[in-house]
PDB file of N, CA and C in Angstrom:
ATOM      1  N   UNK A   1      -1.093   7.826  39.318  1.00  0.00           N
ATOM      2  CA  UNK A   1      -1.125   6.945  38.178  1.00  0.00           C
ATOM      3  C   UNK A   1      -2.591   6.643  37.855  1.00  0.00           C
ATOM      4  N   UNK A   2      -3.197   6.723  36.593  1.00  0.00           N
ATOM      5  CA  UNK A   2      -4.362   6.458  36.503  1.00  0.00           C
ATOM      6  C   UNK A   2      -4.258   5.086  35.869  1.00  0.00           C
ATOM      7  N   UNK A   3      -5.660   4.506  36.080  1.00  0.00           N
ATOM      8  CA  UNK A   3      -6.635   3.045  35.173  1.00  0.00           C
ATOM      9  C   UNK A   3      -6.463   3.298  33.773  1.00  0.00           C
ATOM     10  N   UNK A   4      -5.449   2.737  32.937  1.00  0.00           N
ATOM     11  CA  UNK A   4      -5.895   2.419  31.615  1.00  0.00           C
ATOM     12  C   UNK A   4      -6.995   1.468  31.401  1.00  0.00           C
ATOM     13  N   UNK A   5      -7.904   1.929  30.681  1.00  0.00           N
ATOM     14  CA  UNK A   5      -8.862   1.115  30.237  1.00  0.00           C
ATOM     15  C   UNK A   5      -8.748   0.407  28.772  1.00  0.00           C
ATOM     16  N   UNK A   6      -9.034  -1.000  28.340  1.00  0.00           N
ATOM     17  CA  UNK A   6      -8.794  -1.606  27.459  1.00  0.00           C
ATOM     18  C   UNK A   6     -10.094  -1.865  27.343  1.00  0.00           C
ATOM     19  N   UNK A   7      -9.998  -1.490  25.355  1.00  0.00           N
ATOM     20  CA  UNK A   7     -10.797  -1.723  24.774  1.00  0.00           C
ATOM     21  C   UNK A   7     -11.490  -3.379  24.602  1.00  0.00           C
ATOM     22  N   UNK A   8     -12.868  -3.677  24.592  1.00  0.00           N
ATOM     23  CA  UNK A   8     -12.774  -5.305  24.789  1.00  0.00           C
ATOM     24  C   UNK A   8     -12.919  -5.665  23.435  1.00  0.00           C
ATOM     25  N   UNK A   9     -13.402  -4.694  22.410  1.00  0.00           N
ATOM     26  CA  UNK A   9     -13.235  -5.482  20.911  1.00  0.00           C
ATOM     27  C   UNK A   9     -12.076  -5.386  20.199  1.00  0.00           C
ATOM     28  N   UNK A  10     -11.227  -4.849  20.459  1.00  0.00           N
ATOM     29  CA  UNK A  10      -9.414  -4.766  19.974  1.00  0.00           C
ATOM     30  C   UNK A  10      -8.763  -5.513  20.941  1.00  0.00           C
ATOM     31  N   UNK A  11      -8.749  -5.623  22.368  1.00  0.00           N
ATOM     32  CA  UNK A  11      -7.510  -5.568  23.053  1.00  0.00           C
ATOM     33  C   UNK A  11      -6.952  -4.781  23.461  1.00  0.00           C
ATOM     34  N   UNK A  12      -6.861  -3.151  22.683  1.00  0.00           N
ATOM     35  CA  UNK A  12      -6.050  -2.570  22.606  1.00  0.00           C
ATOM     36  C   UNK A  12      -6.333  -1.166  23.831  1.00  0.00           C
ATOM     37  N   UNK A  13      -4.940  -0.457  23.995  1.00  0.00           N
ATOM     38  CA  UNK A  13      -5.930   0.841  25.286  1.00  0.00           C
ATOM     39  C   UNK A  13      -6.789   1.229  24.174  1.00  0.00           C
ATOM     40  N   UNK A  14      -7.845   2.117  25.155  1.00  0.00           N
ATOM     41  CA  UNK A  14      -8.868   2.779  24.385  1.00  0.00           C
ATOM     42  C   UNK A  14      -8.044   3.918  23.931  1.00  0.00           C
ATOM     43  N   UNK A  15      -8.937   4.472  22.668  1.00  0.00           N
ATOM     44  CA  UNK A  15      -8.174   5.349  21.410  1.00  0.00           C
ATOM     45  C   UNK A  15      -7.006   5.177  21.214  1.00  0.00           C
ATOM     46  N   UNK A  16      -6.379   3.762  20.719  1.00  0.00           N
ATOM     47  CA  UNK A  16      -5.302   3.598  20.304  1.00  0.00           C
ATOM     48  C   UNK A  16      -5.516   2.994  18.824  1.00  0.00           C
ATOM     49  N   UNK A  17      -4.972   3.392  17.431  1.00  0.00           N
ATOM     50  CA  UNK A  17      -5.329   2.690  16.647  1.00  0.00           C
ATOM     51  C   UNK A  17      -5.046   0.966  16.556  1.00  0.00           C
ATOM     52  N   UNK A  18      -5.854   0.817  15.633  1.00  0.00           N
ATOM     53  CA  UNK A  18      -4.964  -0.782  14.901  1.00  0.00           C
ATOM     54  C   UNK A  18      -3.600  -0.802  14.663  1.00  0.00           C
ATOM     55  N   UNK A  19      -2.709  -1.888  14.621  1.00  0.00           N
ATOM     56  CA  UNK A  19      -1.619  -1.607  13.918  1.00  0.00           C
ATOM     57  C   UNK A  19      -1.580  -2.390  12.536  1.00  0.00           C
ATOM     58  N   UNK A  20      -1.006  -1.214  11.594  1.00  0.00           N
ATOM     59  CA  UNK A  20      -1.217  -1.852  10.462  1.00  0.00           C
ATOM     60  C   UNK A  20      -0.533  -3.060   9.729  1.00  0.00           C
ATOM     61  N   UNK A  21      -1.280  -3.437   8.417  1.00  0.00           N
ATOM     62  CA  UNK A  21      -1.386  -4.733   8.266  1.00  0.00           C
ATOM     63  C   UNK A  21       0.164  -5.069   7.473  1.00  0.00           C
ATOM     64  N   UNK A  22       0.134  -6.218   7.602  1.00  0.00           N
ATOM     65  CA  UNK A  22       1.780  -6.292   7.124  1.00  0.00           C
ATOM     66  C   UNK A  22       1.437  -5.977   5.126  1.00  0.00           C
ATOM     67  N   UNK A  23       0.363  -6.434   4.803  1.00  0.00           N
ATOM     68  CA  UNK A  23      -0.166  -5.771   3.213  1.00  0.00           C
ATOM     69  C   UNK A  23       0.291  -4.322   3.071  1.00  0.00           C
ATOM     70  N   UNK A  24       0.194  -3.848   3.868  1.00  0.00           N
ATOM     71  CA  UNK A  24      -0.246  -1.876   4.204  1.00  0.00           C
ATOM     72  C   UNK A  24       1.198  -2.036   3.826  1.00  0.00           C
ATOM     73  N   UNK A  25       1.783  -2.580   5.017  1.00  0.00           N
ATOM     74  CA  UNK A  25       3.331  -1.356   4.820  1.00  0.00           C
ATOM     75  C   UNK A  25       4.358  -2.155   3.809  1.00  0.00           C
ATOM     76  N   UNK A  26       3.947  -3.539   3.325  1.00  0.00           N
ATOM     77  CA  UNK A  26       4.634  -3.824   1.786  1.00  0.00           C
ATOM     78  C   UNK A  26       4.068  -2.797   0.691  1.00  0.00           C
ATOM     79  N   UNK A  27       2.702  -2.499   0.902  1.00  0.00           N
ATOM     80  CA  UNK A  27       2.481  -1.968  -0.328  1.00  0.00           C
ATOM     81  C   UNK A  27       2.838  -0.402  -0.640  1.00  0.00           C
ATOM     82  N   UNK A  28       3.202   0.197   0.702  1.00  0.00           N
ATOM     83  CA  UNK A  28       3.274   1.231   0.942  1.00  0.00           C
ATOM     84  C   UNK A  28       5.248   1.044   0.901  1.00  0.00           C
ATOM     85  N   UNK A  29       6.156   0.725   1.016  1.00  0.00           N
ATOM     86  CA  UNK A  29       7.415   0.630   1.286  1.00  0.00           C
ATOM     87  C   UNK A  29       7.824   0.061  -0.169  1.00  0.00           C
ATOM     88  N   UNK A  30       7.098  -0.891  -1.385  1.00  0.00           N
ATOM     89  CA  UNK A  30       7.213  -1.007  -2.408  1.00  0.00           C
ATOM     90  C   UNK A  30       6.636   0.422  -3.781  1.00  0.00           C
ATOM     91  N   UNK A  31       5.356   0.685  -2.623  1.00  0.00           N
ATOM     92  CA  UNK A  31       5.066   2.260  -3.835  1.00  0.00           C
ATOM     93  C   UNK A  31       6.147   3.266  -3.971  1.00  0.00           C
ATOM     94  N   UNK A  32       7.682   3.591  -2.430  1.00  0.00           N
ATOM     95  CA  UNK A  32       8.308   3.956  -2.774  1.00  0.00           C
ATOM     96  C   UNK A  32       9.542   3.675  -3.186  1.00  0.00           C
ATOM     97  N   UNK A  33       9.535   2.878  -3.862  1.00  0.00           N
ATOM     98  CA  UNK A  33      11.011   1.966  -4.382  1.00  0.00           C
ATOM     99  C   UNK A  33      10.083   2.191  -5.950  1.00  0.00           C
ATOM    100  N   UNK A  34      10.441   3.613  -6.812  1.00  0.00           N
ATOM    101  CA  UNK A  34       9.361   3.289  -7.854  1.00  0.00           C
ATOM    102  C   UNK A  34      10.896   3.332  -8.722  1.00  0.00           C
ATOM    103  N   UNK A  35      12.592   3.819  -8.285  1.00  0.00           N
ATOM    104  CA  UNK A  35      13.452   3.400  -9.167  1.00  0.00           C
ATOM    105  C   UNK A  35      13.528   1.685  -9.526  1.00  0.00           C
ATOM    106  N   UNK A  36      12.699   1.249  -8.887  1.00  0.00           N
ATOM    107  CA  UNK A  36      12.753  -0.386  -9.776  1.00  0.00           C
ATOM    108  C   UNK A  36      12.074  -0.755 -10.536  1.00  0.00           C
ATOM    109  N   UNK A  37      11.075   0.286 -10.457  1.00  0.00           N
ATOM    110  CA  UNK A  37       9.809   0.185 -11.966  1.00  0.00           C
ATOM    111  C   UNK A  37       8.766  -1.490 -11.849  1.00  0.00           C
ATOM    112  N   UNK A  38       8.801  -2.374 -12.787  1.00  0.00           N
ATOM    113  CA  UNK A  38       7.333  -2.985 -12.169  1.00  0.00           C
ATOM    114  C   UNK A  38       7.370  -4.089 -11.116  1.00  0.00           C
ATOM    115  N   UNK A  39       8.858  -4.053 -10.712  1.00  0.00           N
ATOM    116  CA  UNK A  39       9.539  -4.953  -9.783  1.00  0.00           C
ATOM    117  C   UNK A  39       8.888  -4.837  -8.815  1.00  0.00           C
ATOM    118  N   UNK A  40       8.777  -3.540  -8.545  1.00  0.00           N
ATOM    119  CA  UNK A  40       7.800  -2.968  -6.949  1.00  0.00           C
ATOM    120  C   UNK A  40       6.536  -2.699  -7.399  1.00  0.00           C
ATOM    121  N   UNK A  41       6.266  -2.109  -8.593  1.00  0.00           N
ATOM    122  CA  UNK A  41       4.773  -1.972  -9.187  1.00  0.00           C
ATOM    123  C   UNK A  41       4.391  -2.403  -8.792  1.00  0.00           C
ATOM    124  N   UNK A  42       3.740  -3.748  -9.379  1.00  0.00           N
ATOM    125  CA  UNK A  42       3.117  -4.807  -9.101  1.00  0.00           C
ATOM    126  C   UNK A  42       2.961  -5.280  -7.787  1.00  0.00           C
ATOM    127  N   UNK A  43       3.594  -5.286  -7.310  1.00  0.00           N
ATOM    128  CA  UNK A  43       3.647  -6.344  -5.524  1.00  0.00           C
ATOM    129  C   UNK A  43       2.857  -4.723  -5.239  1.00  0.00           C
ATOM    130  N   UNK A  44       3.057  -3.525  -5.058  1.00  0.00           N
ATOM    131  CA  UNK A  44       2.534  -2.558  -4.352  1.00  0.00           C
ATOM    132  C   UNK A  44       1.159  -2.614  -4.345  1.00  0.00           C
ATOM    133  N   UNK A  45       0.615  -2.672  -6.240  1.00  0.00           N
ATOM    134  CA  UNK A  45      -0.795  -2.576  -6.246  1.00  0.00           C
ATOM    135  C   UNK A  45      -1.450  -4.066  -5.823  1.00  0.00           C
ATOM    136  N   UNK A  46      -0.943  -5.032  -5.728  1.00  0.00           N
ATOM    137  CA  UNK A  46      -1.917  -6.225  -5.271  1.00  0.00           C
ATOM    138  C   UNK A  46      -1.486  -6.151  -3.630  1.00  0.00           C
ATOM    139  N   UNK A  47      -0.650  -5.606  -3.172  1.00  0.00           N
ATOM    140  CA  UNK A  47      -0.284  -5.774  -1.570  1.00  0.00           C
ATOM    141  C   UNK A  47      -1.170  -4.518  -0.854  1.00  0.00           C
ATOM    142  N   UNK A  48      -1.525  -3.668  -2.117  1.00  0.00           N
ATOM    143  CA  UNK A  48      -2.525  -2.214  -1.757  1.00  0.00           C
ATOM    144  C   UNK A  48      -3.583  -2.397  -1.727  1.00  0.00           C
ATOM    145  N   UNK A  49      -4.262  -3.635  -2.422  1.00  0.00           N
ATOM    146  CA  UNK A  49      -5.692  -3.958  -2.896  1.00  0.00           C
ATOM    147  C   UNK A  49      -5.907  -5.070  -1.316  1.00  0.00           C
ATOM    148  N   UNK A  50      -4.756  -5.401  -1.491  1.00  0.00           N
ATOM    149  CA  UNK A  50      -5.191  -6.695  -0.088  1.00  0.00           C
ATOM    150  C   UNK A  50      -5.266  -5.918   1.302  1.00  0.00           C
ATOM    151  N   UNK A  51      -4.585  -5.297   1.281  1.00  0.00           N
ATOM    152  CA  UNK A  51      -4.039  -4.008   2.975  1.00  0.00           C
ATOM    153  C   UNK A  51      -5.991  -3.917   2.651  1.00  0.00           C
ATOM    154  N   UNK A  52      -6.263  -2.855   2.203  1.00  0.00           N
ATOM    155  CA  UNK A  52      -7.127  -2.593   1.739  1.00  0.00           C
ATOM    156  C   UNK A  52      -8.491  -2.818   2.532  1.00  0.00           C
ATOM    157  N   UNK A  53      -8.556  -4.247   1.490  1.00  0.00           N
ATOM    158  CA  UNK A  53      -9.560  -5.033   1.857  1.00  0.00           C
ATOM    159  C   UNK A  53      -9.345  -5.444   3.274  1.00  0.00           C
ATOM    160  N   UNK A  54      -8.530  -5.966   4.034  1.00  0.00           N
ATOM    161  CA  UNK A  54      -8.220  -6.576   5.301  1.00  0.00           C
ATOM    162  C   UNK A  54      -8.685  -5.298   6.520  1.00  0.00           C
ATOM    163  N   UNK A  55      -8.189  -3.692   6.156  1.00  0.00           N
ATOM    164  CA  UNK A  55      -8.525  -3.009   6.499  1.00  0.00           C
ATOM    165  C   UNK A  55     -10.305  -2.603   6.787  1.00  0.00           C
ATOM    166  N   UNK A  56     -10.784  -3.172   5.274  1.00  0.00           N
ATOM    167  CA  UNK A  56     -12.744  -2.550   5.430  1.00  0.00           C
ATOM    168  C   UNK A  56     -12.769  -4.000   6.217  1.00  0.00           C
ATOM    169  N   UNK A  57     -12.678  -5.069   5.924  1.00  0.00           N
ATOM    170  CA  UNK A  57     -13.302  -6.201   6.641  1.00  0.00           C
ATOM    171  C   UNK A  57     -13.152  -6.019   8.114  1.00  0.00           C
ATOM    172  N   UNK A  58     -11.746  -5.740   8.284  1.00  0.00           N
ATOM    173  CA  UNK A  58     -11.282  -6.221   9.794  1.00  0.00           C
ATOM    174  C   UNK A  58     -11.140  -4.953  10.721  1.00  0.00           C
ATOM    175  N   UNK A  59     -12.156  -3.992  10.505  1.00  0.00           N
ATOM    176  CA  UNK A  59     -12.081  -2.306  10.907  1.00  0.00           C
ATOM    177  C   UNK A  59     -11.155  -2.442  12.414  1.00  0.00           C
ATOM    178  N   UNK A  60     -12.039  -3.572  13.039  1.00  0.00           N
ATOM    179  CA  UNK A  60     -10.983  -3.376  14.650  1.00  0.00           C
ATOM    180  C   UNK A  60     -10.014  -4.177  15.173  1.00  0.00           C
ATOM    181  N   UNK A  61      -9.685  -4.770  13.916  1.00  0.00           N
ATOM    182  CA  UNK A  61      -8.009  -5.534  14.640  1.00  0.00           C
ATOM    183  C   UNK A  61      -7.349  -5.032  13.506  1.00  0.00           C
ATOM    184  N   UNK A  62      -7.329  -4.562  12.287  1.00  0.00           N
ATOM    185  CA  UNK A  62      -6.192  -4.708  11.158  1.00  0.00           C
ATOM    186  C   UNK A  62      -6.768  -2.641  10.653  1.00  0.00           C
ATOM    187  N   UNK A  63      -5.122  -1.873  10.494  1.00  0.00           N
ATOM    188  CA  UNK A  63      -5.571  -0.689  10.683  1.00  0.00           C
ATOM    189  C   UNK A  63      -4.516  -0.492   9.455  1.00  0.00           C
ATOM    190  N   UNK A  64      -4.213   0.598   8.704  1.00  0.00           N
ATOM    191  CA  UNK A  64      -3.149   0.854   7.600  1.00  0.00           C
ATOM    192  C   UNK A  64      -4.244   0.961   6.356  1.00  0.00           C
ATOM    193  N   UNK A  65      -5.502   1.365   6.544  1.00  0.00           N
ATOM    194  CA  UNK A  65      -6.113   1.427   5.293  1.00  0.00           C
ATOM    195  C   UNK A  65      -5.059   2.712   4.577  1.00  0.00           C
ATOM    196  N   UNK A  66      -4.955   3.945   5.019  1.00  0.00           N
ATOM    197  CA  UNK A  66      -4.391   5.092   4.443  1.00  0.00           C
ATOM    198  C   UNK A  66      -2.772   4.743   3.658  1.00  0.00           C
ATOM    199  N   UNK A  67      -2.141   3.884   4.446  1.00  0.00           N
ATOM    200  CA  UNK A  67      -0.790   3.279   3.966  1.00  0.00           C
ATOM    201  C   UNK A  67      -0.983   2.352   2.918  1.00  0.00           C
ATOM    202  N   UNK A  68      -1.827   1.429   2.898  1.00  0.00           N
ATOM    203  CA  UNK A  68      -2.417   0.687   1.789  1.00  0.00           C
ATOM    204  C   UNK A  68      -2.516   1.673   0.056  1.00  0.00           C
ATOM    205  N   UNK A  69      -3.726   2.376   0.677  1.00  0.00           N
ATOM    206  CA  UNK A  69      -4.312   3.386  -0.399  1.00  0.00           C
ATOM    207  C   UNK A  69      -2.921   4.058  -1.006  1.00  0.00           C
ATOM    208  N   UNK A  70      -1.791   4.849  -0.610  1.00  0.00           N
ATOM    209  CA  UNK A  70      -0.974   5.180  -0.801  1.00  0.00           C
ATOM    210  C   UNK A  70       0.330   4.597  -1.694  1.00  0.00           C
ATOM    211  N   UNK A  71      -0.035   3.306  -1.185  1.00  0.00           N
ATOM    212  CA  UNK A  71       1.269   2.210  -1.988  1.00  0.00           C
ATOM    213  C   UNK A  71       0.152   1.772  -2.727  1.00  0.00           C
ATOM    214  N   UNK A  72      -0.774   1.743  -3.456  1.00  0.00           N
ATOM    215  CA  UNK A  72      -1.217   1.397  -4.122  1.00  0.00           C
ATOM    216  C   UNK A  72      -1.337   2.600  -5.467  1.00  0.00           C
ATOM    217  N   UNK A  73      -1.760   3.573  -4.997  1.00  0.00           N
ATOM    218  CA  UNK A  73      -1.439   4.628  -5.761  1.00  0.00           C
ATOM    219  C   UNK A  73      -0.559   5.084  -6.420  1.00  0.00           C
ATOM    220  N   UNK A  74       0.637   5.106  -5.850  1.00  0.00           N
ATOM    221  CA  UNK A  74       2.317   4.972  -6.283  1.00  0.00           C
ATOM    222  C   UNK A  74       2.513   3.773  -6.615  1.00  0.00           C
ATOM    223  N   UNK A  75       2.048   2.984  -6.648  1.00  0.00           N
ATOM    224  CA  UNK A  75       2.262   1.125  -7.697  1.00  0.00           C
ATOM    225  C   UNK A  75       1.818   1.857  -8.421  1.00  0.00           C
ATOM    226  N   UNK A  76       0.689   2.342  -9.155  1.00  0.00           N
ATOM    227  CA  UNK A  76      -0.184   2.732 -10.245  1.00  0.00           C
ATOM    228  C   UNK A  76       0.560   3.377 -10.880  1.00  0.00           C
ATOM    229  N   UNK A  77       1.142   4.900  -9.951  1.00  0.00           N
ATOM    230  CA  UNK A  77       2.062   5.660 -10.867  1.00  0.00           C
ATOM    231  C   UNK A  77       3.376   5.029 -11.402  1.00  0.00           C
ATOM    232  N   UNK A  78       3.925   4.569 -10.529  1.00  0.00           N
ATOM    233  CA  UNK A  78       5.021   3.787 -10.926  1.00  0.00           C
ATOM    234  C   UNK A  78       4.734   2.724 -12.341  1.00  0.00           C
ATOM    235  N   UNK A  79       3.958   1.733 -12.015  1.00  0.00           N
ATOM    236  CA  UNK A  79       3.314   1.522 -13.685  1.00  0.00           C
ATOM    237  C   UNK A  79       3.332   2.000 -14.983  1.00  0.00           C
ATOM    238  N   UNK A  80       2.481   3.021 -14.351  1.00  0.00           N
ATOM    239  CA  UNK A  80       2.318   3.941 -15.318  1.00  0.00           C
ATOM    240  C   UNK A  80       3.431   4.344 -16.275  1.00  0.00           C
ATOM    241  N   UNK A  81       4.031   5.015 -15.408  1.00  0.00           N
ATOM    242  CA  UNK A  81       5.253   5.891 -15.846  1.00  0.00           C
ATOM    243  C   UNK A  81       6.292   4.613 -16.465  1.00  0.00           C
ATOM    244  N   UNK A  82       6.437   3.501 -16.096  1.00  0.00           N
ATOM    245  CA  UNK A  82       7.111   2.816 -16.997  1.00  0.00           C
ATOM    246  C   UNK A  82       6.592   2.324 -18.468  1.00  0.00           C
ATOM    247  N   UNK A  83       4.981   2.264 -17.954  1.00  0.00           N
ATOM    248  CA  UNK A  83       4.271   1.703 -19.419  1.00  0.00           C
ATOM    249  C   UNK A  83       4.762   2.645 -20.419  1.00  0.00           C
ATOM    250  N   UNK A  84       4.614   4.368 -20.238  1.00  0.00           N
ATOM    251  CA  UNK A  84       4.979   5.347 -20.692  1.00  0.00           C
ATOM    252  C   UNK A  84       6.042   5.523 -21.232  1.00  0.00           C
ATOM    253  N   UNK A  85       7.156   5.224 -20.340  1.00  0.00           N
ATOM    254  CA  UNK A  85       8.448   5.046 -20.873  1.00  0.00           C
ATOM    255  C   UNK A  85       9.358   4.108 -21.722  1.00  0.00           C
ATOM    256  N   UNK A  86       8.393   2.770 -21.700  1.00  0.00           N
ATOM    257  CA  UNK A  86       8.572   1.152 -22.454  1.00  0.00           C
ATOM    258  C   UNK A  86       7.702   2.275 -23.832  1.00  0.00           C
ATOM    259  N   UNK A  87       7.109   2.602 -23.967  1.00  0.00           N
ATOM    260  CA  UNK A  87       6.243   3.201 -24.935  1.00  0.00           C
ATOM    261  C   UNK A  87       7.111   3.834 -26.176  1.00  0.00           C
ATOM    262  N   UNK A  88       7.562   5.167 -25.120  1.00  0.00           N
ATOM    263  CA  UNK A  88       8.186   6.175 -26.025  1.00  0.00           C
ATOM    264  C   UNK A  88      10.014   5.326 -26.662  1.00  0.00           C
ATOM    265  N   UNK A  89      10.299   4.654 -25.850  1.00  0.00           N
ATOM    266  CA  UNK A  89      11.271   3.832 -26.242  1.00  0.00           C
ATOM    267  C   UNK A  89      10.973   2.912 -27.370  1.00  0.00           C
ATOM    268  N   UNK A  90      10.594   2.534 -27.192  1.00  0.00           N
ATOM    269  CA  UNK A  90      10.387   1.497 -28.596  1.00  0.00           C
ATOM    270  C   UNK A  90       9.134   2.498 -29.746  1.00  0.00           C
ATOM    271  N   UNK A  91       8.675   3.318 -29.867  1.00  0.00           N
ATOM    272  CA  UNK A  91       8.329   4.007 -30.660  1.00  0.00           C
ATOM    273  C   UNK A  91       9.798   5.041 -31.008  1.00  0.00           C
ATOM    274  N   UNK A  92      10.511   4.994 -30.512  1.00  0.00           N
ATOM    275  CA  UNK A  92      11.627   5.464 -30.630  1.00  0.00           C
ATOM    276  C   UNK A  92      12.602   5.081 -31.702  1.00  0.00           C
ATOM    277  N   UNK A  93      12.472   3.236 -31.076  1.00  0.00           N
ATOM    278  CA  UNK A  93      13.603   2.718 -32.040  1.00  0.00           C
ATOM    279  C   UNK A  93      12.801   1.891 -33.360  1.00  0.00           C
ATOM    280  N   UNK A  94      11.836   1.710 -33.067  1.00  0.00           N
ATOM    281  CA  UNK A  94      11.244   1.679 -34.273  1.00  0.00           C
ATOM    282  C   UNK A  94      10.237   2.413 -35.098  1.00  0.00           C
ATOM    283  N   UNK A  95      10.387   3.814 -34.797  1.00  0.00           N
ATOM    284  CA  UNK A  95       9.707   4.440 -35.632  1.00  0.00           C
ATOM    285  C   UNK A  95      10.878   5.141 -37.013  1.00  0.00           C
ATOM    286  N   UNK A  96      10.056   6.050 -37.805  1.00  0.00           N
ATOM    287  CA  UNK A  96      11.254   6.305 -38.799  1.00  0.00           C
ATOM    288  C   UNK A  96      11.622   7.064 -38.702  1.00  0.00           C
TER     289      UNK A  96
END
């Protein structure tokens, strides 16, 4: 059996990541719920911007920057694609 060694600025064993931030995996678990359109939008890209940030600040206790970035990205598309679709719909019904 060998000495695990623990890291003293995490806590954690050595080369083990952070675990990520509870921001990360809302924003990331709302980027894929994009059949609800800005229901999840929204919460993804401000829960993506916060993961985010918590991630650059807090490099060695708070980890999920990549899960962050991801649900934030898919908030965006998801957005998107509804702004797009609120768009062509009502240019739809009120055009001539």
């Amino acid at each position: 059996m060998h000495a695990m060694t623990i890291d003293p600025q995490t806590g954690l064993p050595r080369g083990e990541k952070s675990p990520a931030s509870t921001a990360a995996v809302i924003a990331f678990v709302c980027g894929i719920l994009m059949c609800l359109g800005p229901f999840t939008a929204l919460p993804a890209i401000v829960a993506g911007v916060l993961g985010r940030k918590a991630a650059r600040e807090f490099p060695q206790t708070v980890g999920g920057r990549g899960m962050a970035t991801a649900g934030l990205v898919l908030g965006i598309v998801n957005l998107s694609l509804f702004l797009l679709l609120l768009g062509l719909l009502i240019a739809r019904r009120f055009g001539s």
